[in-house]
C-alpha atoms as a PDB file:
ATOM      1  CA  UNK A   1      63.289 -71.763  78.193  1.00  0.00           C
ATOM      2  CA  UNK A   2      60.264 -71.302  75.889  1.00  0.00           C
ATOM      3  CA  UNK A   3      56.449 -70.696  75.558  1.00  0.00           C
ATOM      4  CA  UNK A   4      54.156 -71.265  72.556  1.00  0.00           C
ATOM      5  CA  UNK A   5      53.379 -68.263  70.814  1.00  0.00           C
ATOM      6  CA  UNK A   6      50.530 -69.357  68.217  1.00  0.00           C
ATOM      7  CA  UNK A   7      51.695 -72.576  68.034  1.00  0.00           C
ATOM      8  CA  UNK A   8      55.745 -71.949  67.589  1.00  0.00           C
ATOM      9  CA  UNK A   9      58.596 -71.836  70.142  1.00  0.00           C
ATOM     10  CA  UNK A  10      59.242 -68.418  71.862  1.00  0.00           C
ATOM     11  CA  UNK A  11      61.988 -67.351  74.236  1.00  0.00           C
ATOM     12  CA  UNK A  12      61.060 -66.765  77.650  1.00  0.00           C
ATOM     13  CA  UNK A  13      63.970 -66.903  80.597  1.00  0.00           C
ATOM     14  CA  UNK A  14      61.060 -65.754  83.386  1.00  0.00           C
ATOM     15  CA  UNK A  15      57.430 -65.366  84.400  1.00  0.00           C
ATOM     16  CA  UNK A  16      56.556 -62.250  83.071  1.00  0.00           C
ATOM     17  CA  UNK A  17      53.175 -60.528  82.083  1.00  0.00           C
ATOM     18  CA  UNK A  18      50.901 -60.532  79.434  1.00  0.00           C
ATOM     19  CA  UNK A  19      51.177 -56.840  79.116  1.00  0.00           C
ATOM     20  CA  UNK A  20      54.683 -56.475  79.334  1.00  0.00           C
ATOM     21  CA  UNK A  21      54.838 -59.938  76.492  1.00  0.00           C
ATOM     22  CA  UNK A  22      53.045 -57.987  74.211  1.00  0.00           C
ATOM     23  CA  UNK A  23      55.511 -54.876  74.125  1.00  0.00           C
ATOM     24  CA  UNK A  24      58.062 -57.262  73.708  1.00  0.00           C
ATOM     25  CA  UNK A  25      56.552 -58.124  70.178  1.00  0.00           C
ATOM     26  CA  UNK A  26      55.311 -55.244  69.257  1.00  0.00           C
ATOM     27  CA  UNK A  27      51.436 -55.619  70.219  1.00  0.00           C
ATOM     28  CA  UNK A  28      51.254 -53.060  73.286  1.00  0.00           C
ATOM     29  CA  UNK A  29      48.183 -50.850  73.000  1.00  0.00           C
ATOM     30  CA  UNK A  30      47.178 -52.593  69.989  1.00  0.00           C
ATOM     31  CA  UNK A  31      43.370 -54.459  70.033  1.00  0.00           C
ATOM     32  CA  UNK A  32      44.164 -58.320  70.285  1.00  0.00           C
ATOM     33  CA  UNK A  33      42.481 -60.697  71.889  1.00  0.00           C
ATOM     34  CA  UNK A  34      44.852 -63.547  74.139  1.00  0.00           C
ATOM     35  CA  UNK A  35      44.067 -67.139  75.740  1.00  0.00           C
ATOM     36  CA  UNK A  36      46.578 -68.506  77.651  1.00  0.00           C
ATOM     37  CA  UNK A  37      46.602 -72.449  78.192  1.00  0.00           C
ATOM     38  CA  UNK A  38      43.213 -72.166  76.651  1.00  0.00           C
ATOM     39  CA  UNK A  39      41.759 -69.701  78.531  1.00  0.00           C
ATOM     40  CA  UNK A  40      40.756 -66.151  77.338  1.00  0.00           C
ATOM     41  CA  UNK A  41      42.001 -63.549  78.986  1.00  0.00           C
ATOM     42  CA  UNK A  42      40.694 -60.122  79.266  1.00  0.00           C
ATOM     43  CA  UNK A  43      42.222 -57.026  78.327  1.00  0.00           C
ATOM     44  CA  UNK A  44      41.387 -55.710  81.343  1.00  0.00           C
ATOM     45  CA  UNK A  45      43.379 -58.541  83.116  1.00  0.00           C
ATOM     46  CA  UNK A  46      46.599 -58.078  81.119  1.00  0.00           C
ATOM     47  CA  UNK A  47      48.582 -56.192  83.493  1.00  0.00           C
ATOM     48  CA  UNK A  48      48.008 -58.532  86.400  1.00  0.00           C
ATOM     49  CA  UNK A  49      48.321 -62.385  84.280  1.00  0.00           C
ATOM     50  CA  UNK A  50      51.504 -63.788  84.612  1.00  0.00           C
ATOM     51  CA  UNK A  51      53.434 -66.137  81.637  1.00  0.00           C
ATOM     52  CA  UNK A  52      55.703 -67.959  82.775  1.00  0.00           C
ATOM     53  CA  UNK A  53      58.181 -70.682  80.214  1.00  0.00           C
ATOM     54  CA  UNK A  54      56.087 -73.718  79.323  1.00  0.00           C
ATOM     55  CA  UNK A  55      52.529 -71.796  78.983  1.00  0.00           C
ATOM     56  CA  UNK A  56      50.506 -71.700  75.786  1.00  0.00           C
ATOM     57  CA  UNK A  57      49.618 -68.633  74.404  1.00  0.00           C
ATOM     58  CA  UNK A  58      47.533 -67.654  70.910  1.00  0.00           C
ATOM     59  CA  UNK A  59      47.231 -63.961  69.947  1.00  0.00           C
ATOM     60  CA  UNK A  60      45.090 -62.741  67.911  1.00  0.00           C
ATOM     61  CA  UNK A  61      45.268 -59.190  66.231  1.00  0.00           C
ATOM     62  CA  UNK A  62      42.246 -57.250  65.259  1.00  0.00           C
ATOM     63  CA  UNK A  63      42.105 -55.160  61.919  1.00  0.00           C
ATOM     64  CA  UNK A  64      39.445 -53.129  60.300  1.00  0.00           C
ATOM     65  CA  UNK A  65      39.202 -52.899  56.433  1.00  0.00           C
ATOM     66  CA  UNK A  66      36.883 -51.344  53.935  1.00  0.00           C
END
């Protein structure tokens, strides 16, 4: 089973949560801002929002430059 992941196929075998997706990848802790199945999510909400196979997701990571 999959989810979109900014537009391409991801593996996903069960509902899991947004915090626990974003370890998986490599984003944990780091500022990004998430909508799942077009809506945004809050960071504060993370924890608590499930993903389950079949959702839509888009990440976005923030960087600072100079």
């Amino acid at each position: 089973m999959t989810l979109q992941l900014n537009g391409q196929p991801h593996p996903l075998e069960e509902e899991t949560t947004l915090t626990a997706l974003l370890e998986s990848i490599g984003l944990a802790g780091k500022p990004v801002v998430a909508e799942l199945n077009r809506e945004a999510i809050r960071p504060a909400d993370f924890p608590t929002t499930p993903v389950k196979p079949g959702d839509q997701l888009e990440i976005v990571t923030l960087a600072a430059g100079g």
